[in-house]
Protein backbone atom coordinates (compact mmCIF):
# COMPACT_ATOMS: atom_id res chain seq x y z
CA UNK A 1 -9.35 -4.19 8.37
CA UNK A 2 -8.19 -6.61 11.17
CA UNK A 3 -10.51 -9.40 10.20
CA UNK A 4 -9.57 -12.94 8.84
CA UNK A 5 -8.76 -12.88 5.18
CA UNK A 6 -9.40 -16.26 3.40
CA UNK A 7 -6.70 -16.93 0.65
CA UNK A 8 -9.50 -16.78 -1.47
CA UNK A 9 -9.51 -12.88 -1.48
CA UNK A 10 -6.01 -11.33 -1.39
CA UNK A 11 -5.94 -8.78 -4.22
CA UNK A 12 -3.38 -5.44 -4.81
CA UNK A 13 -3.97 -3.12 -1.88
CA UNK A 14 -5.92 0.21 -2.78
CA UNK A 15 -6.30 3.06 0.04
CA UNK A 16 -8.38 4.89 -1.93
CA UNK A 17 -11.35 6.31 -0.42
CA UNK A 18 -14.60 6.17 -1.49
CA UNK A 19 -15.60 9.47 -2.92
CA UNK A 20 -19.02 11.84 -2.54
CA UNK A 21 -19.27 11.79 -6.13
CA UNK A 22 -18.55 9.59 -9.56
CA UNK A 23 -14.80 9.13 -9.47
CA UNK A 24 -12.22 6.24 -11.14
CA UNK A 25 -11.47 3.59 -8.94
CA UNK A 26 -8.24 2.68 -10.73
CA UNK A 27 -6.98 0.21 -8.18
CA UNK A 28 -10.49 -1.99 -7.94
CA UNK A 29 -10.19 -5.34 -8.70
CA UNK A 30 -12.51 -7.24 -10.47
CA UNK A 31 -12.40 -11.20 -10.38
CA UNK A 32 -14.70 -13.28 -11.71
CA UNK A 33 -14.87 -17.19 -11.29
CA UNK A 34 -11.33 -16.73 -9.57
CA UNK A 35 -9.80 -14.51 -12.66
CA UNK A 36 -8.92 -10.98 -12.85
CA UNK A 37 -10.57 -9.10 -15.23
CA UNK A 38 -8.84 -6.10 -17.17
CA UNK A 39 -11.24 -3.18 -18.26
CA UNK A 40 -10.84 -0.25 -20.53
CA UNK A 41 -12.73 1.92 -18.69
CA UNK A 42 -11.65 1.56 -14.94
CA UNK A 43 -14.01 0.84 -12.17
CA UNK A 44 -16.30 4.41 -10.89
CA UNK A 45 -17.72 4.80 -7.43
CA UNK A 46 -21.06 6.38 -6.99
CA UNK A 47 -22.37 9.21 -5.68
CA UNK A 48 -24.30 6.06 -3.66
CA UNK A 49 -20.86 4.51 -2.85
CA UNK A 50 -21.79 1.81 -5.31
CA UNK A 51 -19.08 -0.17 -7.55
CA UNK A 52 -20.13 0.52 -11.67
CA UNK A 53 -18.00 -1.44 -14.43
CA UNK A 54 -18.39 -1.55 -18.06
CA UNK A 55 -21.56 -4.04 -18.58
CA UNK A 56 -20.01 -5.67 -21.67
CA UNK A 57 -17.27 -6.96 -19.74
CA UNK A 58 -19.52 -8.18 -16.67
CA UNK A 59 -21.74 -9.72 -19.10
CA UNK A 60 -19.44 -11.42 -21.77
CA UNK A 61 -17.67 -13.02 -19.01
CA UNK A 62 -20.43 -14.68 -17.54
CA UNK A 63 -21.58 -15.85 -20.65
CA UNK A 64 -24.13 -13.45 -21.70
CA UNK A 65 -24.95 -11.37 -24.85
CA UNK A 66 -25.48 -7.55 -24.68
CA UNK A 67 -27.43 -5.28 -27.69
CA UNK A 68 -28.07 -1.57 -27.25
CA UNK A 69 -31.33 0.57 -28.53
CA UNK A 70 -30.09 3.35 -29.14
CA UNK A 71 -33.74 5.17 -29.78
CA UNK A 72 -34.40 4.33 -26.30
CA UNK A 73 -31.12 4.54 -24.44
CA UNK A 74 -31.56 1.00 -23.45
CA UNK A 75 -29.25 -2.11 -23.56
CA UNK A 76 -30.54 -5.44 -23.05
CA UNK A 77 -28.48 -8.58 -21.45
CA UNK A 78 -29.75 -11.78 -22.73
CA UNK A 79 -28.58 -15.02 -20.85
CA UNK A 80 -29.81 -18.52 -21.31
CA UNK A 81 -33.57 -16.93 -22.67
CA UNK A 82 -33.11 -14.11 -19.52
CA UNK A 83 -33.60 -10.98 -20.59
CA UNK A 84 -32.28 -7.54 -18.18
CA UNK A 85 -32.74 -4.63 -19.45
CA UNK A 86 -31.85 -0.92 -18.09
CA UNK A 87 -32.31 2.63 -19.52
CA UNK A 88 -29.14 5.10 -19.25
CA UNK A 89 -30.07 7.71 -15.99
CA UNK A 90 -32.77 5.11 -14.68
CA UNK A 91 -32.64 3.92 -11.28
CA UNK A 92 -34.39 0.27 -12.14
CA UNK A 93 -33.96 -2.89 -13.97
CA UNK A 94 -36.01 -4.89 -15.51
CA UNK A 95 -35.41 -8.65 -15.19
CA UNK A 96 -37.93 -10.85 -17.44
CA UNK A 97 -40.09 -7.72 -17.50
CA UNK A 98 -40.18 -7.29 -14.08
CA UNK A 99 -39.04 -3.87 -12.53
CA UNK A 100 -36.77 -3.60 -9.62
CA UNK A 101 -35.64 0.07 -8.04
CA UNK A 102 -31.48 0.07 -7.77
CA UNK A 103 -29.91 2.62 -6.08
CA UNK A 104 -27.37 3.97 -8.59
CA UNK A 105 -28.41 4.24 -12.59
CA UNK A 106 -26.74 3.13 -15.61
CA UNK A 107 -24.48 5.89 -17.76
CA UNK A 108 -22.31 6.23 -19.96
CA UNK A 109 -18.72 7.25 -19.09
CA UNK A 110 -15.64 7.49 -21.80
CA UNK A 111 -18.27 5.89 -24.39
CA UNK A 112 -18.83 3.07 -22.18
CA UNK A 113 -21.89 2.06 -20.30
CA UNK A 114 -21.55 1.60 -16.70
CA UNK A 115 -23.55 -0.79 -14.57
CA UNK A 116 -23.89 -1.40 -10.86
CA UNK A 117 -21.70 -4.58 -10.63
CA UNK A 118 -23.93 -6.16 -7.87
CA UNK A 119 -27.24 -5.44 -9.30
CA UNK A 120 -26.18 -7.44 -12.75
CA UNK A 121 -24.23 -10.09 -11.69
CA UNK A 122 -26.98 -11.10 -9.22
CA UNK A 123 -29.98 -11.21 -11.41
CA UNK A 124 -27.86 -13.31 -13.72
CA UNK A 125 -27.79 -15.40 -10.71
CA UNK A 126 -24.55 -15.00 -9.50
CA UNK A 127 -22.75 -14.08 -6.04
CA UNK A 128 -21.22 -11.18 -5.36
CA UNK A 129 -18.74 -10.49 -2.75
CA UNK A 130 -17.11 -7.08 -1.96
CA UNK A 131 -13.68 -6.85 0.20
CA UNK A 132 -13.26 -3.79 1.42
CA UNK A 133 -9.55 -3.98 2.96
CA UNK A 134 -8.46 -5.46 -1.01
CA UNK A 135 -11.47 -3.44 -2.96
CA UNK A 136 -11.76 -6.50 -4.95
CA UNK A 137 -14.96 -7.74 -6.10
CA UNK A 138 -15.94 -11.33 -6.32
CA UNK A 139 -18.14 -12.82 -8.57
CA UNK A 140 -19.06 -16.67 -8.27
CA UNK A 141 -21.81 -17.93 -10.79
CA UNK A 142 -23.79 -20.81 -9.52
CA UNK A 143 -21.98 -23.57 -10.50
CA UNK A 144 -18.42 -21.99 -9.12
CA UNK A 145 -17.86 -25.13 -7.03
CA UNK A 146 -18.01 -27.87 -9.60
CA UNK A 147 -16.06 -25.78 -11.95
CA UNK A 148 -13.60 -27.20 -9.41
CA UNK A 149 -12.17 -23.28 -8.09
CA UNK A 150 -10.88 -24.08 -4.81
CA UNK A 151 -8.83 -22.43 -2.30
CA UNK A 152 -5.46 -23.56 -1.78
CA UNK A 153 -5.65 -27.28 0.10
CA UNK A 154 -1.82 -27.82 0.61
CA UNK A 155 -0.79 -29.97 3.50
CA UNK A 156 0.77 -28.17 6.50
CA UNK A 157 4.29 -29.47 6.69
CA UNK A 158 7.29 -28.56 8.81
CA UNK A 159 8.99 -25.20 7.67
CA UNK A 160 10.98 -23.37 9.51
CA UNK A 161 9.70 -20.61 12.03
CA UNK A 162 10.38 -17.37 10.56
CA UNK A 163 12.39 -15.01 12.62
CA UNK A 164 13.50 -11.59 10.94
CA UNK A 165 17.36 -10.87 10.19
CA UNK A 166 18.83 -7.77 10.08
CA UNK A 167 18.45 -4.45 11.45
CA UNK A 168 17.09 -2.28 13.24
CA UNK A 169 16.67 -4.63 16.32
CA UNK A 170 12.65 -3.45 16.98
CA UNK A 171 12.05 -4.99 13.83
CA UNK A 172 13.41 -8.29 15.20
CA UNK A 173 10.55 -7.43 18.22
CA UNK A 174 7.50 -6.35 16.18
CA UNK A 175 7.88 -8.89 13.27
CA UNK A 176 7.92 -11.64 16.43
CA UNK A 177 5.12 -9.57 18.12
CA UNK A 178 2.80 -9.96 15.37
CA UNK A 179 2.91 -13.20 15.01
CA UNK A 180 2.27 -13.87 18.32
CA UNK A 181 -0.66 -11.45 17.95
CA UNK A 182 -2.15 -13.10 15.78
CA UNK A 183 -1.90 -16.47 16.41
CA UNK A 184 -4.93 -19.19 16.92
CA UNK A 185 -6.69 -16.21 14.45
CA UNK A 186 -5.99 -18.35 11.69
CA UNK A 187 -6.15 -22.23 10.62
CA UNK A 188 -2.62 -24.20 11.10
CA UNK A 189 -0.14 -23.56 8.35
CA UNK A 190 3.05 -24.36 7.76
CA UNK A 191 4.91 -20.90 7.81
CA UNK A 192 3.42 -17.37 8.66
CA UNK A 193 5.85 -14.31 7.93
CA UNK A 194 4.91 -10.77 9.04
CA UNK A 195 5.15 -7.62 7.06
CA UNK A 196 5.20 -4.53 8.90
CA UNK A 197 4.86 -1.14 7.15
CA UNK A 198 6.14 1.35 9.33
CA UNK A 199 5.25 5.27 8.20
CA UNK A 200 6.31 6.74 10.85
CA UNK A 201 8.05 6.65 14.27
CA UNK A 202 8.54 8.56 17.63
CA UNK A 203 11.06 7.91 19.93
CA UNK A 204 11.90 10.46 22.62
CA UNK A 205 10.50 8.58 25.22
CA UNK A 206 12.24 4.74 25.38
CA UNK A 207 9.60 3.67 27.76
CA UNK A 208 7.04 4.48 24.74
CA UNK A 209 8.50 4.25 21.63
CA UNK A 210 5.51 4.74 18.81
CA UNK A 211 5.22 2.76 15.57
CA UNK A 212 2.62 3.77 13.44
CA UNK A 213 1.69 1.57 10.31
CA UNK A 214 -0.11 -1.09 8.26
CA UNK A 215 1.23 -4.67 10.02
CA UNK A 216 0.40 -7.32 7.46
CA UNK A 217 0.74 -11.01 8.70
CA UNK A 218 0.72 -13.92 6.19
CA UNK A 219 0.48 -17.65 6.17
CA UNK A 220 1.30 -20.28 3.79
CA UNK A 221 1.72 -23.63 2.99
CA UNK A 222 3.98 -25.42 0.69
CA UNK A 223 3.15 -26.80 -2.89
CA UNK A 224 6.22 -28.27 -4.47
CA UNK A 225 9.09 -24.76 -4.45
CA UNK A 226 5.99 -22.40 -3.74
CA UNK A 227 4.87 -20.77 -1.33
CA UNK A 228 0.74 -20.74 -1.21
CA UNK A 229 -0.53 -18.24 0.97
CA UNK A 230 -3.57 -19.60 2.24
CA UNK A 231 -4.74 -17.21 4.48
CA UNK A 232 -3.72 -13.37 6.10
CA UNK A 233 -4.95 -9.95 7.65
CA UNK A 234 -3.77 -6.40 7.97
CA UNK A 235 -3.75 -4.87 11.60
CA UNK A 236 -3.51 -0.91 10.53
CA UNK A 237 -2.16 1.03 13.88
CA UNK A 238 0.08 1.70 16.27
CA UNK A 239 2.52 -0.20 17.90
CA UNK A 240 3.74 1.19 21.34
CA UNK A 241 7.38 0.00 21.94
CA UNK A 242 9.91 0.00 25.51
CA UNK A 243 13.75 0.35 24.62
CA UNK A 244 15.66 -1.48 27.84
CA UNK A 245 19.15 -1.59 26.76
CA UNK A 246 20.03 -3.14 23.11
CA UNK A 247 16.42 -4.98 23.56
CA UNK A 248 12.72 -3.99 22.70
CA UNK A 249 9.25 -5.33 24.02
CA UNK A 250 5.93 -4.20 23.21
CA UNK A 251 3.48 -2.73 25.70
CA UNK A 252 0.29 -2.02 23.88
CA UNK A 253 -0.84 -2.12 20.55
CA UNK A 254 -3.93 0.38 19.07
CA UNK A 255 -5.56 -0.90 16.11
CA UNK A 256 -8.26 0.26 13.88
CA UNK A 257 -11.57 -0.96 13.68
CA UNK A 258 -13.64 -2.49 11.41
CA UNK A 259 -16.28 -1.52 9.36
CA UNK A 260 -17.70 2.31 9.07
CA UNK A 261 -15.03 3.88 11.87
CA UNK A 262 -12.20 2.36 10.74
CA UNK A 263 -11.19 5.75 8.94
CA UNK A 264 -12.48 7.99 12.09
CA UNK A 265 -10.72 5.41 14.39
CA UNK A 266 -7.44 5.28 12.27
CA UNK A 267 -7.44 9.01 12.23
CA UNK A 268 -7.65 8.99 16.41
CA UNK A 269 -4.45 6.65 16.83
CA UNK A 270 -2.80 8.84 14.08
CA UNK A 271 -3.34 11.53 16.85
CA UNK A 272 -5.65 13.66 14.10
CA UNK A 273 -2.85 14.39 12.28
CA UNK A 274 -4.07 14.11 8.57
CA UNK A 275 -0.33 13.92 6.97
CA UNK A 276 0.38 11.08 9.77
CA UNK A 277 -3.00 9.40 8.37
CA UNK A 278 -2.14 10.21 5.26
CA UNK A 279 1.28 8.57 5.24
CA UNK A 280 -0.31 5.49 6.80
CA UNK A 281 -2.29 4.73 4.76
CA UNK A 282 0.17 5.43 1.71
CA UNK A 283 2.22 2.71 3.06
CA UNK A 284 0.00 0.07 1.70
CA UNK A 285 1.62 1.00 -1.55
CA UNK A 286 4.85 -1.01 -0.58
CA UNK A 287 3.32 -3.96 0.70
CA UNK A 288 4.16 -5.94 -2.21
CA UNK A 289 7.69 -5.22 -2.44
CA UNK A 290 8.75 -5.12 1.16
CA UNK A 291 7.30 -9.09 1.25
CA UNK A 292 9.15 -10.43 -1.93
CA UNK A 293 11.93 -9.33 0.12
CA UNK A 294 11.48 -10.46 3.66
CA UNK A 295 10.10 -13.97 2.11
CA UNK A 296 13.44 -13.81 -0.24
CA UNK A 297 15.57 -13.44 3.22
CA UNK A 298 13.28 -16.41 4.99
CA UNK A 299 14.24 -18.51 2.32
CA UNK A 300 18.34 -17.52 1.94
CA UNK A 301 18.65 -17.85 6.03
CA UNK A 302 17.32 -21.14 5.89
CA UNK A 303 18.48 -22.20 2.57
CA UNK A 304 15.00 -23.53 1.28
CA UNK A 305 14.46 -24.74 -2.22
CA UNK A 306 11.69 -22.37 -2.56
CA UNK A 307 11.00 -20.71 -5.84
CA UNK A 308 7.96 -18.13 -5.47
CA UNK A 309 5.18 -17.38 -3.18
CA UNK A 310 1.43 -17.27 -4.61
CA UNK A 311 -1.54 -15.81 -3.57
CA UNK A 312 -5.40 -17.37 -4.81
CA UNK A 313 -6.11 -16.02 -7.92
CA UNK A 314 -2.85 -14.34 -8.75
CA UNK A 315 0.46 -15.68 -10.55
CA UNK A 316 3.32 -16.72 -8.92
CA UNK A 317 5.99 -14.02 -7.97
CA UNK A 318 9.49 -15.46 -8.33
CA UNK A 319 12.10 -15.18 -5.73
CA UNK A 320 15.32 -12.99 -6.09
CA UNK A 321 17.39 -11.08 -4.42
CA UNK A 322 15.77 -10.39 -0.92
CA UNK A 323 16.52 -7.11 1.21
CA UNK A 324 19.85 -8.06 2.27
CA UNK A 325 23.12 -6.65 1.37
CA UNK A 326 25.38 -9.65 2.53
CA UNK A 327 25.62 -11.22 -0.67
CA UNK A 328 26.17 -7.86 -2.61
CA UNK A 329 29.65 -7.31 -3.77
CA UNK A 330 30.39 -4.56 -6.25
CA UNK A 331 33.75 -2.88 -6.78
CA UNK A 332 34.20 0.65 -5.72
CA UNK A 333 34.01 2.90 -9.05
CA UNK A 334 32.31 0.55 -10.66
CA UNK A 335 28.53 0.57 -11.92
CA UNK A 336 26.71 -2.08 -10.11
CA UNK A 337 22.80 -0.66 -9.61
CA UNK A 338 22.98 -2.13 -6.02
CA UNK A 339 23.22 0.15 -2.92
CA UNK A 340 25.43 -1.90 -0.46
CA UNK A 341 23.97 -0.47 2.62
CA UNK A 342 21.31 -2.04 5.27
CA UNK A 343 18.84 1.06 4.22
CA UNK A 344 16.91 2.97 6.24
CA UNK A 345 12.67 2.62 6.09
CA UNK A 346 12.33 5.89 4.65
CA UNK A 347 14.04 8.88 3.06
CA UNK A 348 12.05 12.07 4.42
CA UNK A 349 12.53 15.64 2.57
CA UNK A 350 10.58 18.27 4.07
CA UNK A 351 10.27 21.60 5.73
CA UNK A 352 10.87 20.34 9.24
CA UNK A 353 7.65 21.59 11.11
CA UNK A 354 5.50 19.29 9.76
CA UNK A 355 3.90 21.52 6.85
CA UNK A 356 4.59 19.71 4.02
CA UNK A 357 6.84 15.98 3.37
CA UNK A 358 8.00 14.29 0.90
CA UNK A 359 8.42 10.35 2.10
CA UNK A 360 10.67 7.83 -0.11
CA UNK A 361 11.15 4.33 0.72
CA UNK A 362 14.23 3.08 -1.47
CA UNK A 363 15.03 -0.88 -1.94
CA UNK A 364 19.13 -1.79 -2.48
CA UNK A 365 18.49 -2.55 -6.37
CA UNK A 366 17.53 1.57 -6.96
CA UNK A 367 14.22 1.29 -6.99
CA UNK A 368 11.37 2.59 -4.64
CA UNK A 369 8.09 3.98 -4.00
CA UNK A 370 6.79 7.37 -2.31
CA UNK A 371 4.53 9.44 -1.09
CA UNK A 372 3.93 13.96 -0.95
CA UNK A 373 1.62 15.71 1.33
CA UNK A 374 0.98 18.84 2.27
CA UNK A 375 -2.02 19.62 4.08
CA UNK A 376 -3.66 23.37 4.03
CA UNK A 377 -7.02 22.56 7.00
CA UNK A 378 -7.55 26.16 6.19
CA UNK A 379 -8.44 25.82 2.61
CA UNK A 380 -11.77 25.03 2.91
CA UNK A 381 -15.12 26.12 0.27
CA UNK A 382 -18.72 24.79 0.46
CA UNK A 383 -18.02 20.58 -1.00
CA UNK A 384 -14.47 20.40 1.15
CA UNK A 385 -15.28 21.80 4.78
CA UNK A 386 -12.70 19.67 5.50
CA UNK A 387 -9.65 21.43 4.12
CA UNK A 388 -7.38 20.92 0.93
CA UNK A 389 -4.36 17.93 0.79
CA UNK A 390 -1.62 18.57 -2.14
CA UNK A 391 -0.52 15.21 -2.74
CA UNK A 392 1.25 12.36 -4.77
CA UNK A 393 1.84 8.63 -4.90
CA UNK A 394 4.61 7.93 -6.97
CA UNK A 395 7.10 4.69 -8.06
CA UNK A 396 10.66 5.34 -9.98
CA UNK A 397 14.16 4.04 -9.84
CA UNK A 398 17.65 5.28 -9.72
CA UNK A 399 20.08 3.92 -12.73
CA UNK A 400 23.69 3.94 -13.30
CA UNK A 401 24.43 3.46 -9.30
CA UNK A 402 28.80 3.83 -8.57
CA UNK A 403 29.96 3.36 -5.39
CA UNK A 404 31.95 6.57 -4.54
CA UNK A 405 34.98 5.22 -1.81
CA UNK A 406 33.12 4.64 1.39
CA UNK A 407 30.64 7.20 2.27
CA UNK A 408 28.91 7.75 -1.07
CA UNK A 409 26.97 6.36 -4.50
CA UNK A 410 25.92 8.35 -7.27
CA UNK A 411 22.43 7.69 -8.80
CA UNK A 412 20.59 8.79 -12.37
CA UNK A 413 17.25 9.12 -11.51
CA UNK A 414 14.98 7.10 -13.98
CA UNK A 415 11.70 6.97 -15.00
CA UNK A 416 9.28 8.33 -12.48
CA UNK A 417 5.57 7.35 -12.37
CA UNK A 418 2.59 9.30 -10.17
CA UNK A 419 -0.67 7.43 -9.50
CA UNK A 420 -2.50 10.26 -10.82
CA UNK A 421 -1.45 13.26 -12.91
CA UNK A 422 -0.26 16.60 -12.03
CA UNK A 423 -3.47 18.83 -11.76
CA UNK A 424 -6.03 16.63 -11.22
CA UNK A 425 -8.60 17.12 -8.50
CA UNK A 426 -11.28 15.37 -6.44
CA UNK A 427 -12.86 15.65 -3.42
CA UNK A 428 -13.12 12.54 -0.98
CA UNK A 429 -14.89 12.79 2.53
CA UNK A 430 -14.77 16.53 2.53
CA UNK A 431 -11.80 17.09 1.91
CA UNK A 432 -9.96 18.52 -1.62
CA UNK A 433 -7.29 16.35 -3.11
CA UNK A 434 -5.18 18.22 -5.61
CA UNK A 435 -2.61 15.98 -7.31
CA UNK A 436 0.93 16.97 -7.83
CA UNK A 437 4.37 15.96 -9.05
CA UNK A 438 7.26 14.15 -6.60
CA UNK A 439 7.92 17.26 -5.06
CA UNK A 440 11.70 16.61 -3.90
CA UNK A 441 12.58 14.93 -7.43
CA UNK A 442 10.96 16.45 -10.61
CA UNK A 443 13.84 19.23 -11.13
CA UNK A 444 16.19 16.95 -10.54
CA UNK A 445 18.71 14.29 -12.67
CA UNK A 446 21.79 13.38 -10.85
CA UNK A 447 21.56 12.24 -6.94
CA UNK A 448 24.41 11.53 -4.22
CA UNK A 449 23.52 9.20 -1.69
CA UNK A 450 25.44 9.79 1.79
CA UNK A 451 25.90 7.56 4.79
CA UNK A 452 26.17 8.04 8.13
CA UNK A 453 29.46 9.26 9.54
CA UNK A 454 30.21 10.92 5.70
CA UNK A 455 32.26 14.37 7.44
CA UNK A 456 29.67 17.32 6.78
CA UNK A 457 33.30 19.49 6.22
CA UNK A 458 32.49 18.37 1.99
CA UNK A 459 28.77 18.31 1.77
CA UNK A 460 26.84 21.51 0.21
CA UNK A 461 25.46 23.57 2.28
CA UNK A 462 22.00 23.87 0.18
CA UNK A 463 22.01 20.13 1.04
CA UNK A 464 23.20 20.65 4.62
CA UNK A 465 20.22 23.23 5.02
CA UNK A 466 17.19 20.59 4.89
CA UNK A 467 19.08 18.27 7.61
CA UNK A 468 16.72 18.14 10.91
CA UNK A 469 20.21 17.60 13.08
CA UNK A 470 21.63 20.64 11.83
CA UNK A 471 18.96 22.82 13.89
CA UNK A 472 19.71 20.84 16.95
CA UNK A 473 20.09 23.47 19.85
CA UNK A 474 24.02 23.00 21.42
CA UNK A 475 24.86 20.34 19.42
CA UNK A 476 27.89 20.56 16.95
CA UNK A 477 27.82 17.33 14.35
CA UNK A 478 30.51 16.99 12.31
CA UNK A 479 29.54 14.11 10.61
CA UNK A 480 26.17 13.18 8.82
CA UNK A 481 24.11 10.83 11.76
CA UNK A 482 21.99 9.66 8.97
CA UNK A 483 21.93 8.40 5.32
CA UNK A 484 21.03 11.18 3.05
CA UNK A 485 20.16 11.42 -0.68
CA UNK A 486 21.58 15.07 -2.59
CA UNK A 487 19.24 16.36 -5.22
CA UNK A 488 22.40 18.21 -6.76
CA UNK A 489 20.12 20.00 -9.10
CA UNK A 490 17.42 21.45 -6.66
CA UNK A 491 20.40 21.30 -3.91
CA UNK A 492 16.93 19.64 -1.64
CA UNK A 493 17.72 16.69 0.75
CA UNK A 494 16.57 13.43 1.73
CA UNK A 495 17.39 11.86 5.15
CA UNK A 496 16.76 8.22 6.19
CA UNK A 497 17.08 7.56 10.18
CA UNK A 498 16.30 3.83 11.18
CA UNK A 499 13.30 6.31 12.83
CA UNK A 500 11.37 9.76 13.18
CA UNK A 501 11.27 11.53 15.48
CA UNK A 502 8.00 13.77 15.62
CA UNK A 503 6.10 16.22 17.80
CA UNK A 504 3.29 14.20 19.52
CA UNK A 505 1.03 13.25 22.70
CA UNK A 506 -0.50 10.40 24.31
CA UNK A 507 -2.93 8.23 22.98
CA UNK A 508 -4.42 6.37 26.30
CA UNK A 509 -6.51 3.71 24.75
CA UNK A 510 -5.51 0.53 23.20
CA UNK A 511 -4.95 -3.05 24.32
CA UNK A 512 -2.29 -2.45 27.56
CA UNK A 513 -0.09 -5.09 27.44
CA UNK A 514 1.77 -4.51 30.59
């Protein structure tokens, strides 16, 4: 996952797994001379770890025809006088009459029938490229190059260096980290700009302050206003972190590896604790917001005429807003659907020993993604040695914000979306994923979002009762040290510290920095 990434291949992240049997791959890409291709039916993953599609689609866009015998559960791809033919449940194809074993058959799935997407495309003579950090598949016919697809060529020109603004001050250290980290790894550009997805952090040690997450770096040139990212990686770890004062500087850095251990690997700097993984690699899912917005500050702190940013293969994605609140000004009392607040990372709701979490990451304009877990290791049967994971991935927003005084906004939670419905079940590496609603949100309508410093004298004390400082031994706080979001419904809580604290050990390996 720490390899170069040529612009050529950027695509929407996925962390889903490959499974031990047939399963939707709903968030595999499919682009073909340089376009992304919609299906019906969504990509499957084998039982062989293979990559099936719908043939029609495969075939029609590479300017074949496809007929189907349906005596002989056959269907035939004619290009240009070639003729491939397979047989539904058949592990070969015939190309031109001539048989070739595959290792994963044709079949037919929601009336569609699926193909291996490497074994077509390639005896139709094209390439076929699989990125496993985007899961995005690549098909080039042979005469990709003089249909004149080319990766961005923009001239390097003098941009500003990025530098981030705003707070917490260790972001200032890591964003500035990584791109030192990764510099001479790529060609010359004119710009690169960090994005680090932090999932979780431990800090009762200053002299080795943990950062787990996905650090994203990208670079880009400029093409008239836009941005063209021409080249990027993702460096999925943990960053260890000394606090001297006000100031930060990192001492080592652990980082997955590539390839077949990067899960085992991930799981060892995670400390093998599946709902740290877990939340990990969740984080992917914000990716694409938390960039809009740090390129959106880049270009407001240096007042650039820059429009949008642009990734090969992709549409531009206009500018607006950014992450910062300077600019904001809404009247108390009045309904603005901004949060005026330099916002914590995440919004945590859970039992407090580490059973069970629910993880929210909220942006100022209301809206924001998440992540539930809750991890039973002793729920085991014969396919899922591994244990049983309750989870959910799920995107909303909060309407009709008001600004409450100075210590408070009330929110109408909106439309809530999960990545997979309530119920559904699958087992991936051994282990049994049951998929469930938000839990933290579903029973709820109307939200209160808290500061710091709001006087705890006023708050509920269902509310009170999920707050981790209220269990702190010889401590009396009379006002709220964190932001925190009131499900009045449920009476559950949600509290946002610029970090976690969690129980952990050591991790001794890694690159020591000194």
């Amino acid at each position: 996952m720490k390899r170069k990434i040529s612009a050529m291949i950027f695509g929407v992240i996925s962390a889903a797994a490959l499974g031990v049997s047939v399963h939707a791959a709903q968030n595999v890409n499919l682009l073909i001379n340089g376009v992304s291709v919609e299906t019906d039916t969504p990509a499957q993953i084998t039982a062989e770890s293979r990559t099936i599609v719908p043939l029609r689609v495969i075939s029609e866009s590479l300017g074949a025809d496809v007929a189907w015998e349906q005596d002989e559960k056959k269907v035939l791809v004619e290009k240009n006088g070639q003729i491939l033919e397979l047989k539904i449940g058949e592990k070969v194809i015939y190309n031109d009459g001539e048989a070739m074993e595959i290792d994963s058959p044709a079949q037919i799935i929601n009336g569609r029938t699926m193909v291996p997407v490497r074994v077509v495309s390639e005896n139709l003579g094209c390439t076929v490229d699989w990125d496993a950090e985007t899961k995005t598949v690549f098909i080039f016919p042979e005469d990709y190059e003089s249909e004149g697809y080319e990766e961005f060529t923009t001239e390097v020109v003098d941009l500003p260096e990025y530098h981030y603004k705003g707070d917490p001050a260790y972001m200032e250290t890591i964003c500035q980290y990584l791109i030192d980290y990764t510099r001479g790894n790529y060609d010359a550009s004119s710009v690169t700009i960090p994005v680090p997805l932090i999932a979780e952090m431990k800090n009762d040690d200053p002299n080795d302050i943990k950062v787990w997450g996905g650090f994203w770096v990208f670079n880009y040139n400029l093409d008239g206003d836009i941005l063209q990212c021409v080249s990027g990686g993702n460096y999925p770890g943990c960053l260890h972190l000394r606090k001297d004062g006000d100031s930060y500087s990192v001492t080592k850095f652990d980082v997955a590896q590539d390839g077949e251990n990067n899960a085992s690997s991930l799981r060892k700097i995670c400390l093998n604790d599946e709902t740290r993984y877990q939340k990990l690699v969740k984080v992917e899912e914000r990716r694409e917001g938390e960039r809009k917005n740090l390129i959106s500050d880049y270009v407001k702190a240096n007042r650039l005429k820059i429009s949008a940013y642009q990734d090969y293969g992709w549409d531009p994605v206009y500018l607006s807003g950014g992450s910062s609140s300077a600019s904001v000004s809404t009247p108390s009392g009045t309904s603005g659907n901004v949060i005026e607040e330099n916002l914590p990372g995440v919004f945590e709701f859970s039992s407090g020993a580490g059973a069970w979490s629910t993880n929210l990451f909220l942006a100022n304009d209301g809206t924001f993604s998440g992540y539930y877990s809750d991890t039973d290791m002793g729920d085991t049967g014969s396919d899922y040695p591994n244990g049983t994971v309750h989870e959910c991935s799920f995107t909303g927003s909060f309407t009709n914000i008001r600004k409450n005084g100075n210590n408070s906004y009330t929110m109408t939670l909106g439309t809530v979306n999960t990545d997979r419905p309530a119920g559904e079940e699958e087992i991936i590496e051994g282990q049994r994923h049951i998929y469930a609603a938000p839990y933290g949100l579903e029973s709820g309508s109307e939200f209160i979002l808290y500061k710091p410093e709001t006087p705890v004298s006023g708050l509920s004390e269902d509310f009170l009762s999920w707050w981790p400082a209220r269990f702190e031994e010889g401590v009396t706080h009379t006002n709220l040290d964190c932001f925190g979001i009131y499900n009045k419904s449920a009476g559950y809580g949600f509290f946002g510290y610029a970090y976690d604290a969690v129980e952990d050990t050591s991790f001794e390996s890694g690159m020591d920095l000194g």
